[in-house]
Protein backbone atom coordinates (compact mmCIF):
# COMPACT_ATOMS: atom_id res chain seq x y z
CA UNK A 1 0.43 -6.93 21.39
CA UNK A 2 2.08 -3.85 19.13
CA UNK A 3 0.48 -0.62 19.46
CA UNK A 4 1.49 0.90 16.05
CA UNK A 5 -0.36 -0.71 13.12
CA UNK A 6 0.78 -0.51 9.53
CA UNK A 7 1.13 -1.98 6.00
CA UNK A 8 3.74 -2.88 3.41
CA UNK A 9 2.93 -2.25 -0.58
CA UNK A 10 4.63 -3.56 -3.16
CA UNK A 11 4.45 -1.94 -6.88
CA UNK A 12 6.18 -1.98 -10.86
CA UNK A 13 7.35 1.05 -12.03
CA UNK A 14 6.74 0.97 -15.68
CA UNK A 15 9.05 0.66 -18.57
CA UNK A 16 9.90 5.06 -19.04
CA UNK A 17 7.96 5.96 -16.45
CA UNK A 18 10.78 6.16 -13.62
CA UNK A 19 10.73 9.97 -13.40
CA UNK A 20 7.15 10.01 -13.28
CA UNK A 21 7.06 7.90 -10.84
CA UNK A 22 9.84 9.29 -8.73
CA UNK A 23 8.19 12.94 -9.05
CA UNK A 24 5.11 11.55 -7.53
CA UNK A 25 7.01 10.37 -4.87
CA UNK A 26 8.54 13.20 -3.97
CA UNK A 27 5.39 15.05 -3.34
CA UNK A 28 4.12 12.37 -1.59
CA UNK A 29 6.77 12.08 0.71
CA UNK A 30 6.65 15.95 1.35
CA UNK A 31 2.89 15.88 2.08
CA UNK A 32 3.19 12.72 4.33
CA UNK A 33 5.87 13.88 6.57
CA UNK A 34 3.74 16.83 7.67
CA UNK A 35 0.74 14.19 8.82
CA UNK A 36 2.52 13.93 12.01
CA UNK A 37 1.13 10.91 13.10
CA UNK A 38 2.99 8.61 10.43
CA UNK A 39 6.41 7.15 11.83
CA UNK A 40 7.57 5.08 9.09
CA UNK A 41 6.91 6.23 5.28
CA UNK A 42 9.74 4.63 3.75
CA UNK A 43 10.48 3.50 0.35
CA UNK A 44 12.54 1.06 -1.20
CA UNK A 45 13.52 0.26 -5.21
CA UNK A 46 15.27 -2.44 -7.14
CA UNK A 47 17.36 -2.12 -10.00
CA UNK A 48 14.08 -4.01 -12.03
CA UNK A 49 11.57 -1.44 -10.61
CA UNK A 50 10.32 -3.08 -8.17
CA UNK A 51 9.08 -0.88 -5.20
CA UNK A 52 8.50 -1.56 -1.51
CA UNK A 53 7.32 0.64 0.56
CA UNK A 54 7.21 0.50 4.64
CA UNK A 55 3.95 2.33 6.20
CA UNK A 56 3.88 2.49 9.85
CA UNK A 57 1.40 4.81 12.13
CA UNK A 58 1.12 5.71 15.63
CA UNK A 59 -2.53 4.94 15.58
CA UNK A 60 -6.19 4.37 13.60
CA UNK A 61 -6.77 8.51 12.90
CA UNK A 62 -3.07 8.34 11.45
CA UNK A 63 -3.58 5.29 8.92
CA UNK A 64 -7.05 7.60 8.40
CA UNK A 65 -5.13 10.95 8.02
CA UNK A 66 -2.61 9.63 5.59
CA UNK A 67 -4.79 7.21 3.24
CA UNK A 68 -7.07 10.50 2.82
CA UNK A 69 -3.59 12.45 1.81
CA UNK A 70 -2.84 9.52 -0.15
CA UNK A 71 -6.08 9.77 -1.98
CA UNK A 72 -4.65 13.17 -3.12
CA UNK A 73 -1.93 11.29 -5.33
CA UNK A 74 -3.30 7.90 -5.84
CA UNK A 75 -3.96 7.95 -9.83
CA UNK A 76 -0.52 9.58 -10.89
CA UNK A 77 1.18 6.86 -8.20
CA UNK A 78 -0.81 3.85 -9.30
CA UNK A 79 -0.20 5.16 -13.13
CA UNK A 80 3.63 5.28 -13.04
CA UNK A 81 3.61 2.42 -11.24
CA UNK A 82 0.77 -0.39 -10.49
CA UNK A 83 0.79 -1.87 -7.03
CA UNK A 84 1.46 -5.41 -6.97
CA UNK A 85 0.99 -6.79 -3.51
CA UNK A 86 -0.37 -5.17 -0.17
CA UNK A 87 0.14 -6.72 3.15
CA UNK A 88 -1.09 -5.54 6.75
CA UNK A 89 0.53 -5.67 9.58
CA UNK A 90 -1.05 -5.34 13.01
CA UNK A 91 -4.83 -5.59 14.11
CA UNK A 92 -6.28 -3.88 11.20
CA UNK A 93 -9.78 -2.11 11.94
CA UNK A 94 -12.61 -3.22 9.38
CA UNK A 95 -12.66 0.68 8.08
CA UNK A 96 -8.71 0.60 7.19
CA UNK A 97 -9.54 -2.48 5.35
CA UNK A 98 -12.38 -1.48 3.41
CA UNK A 99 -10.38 1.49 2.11
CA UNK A 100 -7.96 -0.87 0.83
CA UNK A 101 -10.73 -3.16 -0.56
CA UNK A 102 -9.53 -2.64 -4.51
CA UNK A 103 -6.17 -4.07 -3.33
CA UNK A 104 -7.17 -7.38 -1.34
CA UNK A 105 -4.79 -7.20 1.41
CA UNK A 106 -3.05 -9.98 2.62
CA UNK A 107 -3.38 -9.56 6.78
CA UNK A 108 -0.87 -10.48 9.23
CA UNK A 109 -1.36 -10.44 12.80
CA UNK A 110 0.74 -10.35 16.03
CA UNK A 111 1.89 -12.99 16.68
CA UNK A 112 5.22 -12.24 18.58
CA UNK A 113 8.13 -9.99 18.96
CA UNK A 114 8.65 -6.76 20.19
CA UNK A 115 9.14 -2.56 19.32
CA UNK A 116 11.56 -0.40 20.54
């Protein structure tokens, strides 16, 4: 039904640990917008710390692409701030999934709607 898949992840930024966490960001967001293939990388914070971030990708070797990129800053991310809650979006291949396996994703497929 939707051609792009994607995912939404939820984290805590610890108590002192906002600039760590926002310097890890940065990078991040540096590194992903060169992938190319990744059209959404967008993230969102409340004034408690709570983080939400928006991952959409044009196809399966994107996801792949940036989840190897991601590996890259994965402990100093999940340090400054421990994911929460993970949730895919879209028709999620197996492989996808079993990269995600630590964080039991919650999947959610088409149902109805539409892209522009």
């Amino acid at each position: 039904m939707f051609e792009n898949l994607g995912w939404i992840v939820e984290a805590q930024v610890k108590e002192g640990r906002q600039n760590d966490f926002k310097g890890v960001v940065e990078e991040i967001v540096a590194a992903t917008r060169a992938e190319g293939g990744t059209l959404n990388y967008q993230y969102y914070i409340a004034d408690d710390g709570s983080v939400l971030v928006y991952e959409r990708f044009a196809n399966i070797e994107s996801a792949h692409t940036h989840i190897t990129n991601w590996d890259n800053f994965a402990e100093r991310w999940l340090d400054a701030a421990p994911s929460t809650r993970m949730v895919y979006l879209g028709d999620i291949p197996r492989e996808i999934q079993d990269r995600h396996s630590a964080i039991s994703p919650k999947v959610y497929k088409p149902y109805n709607g539409f892209a522009r």
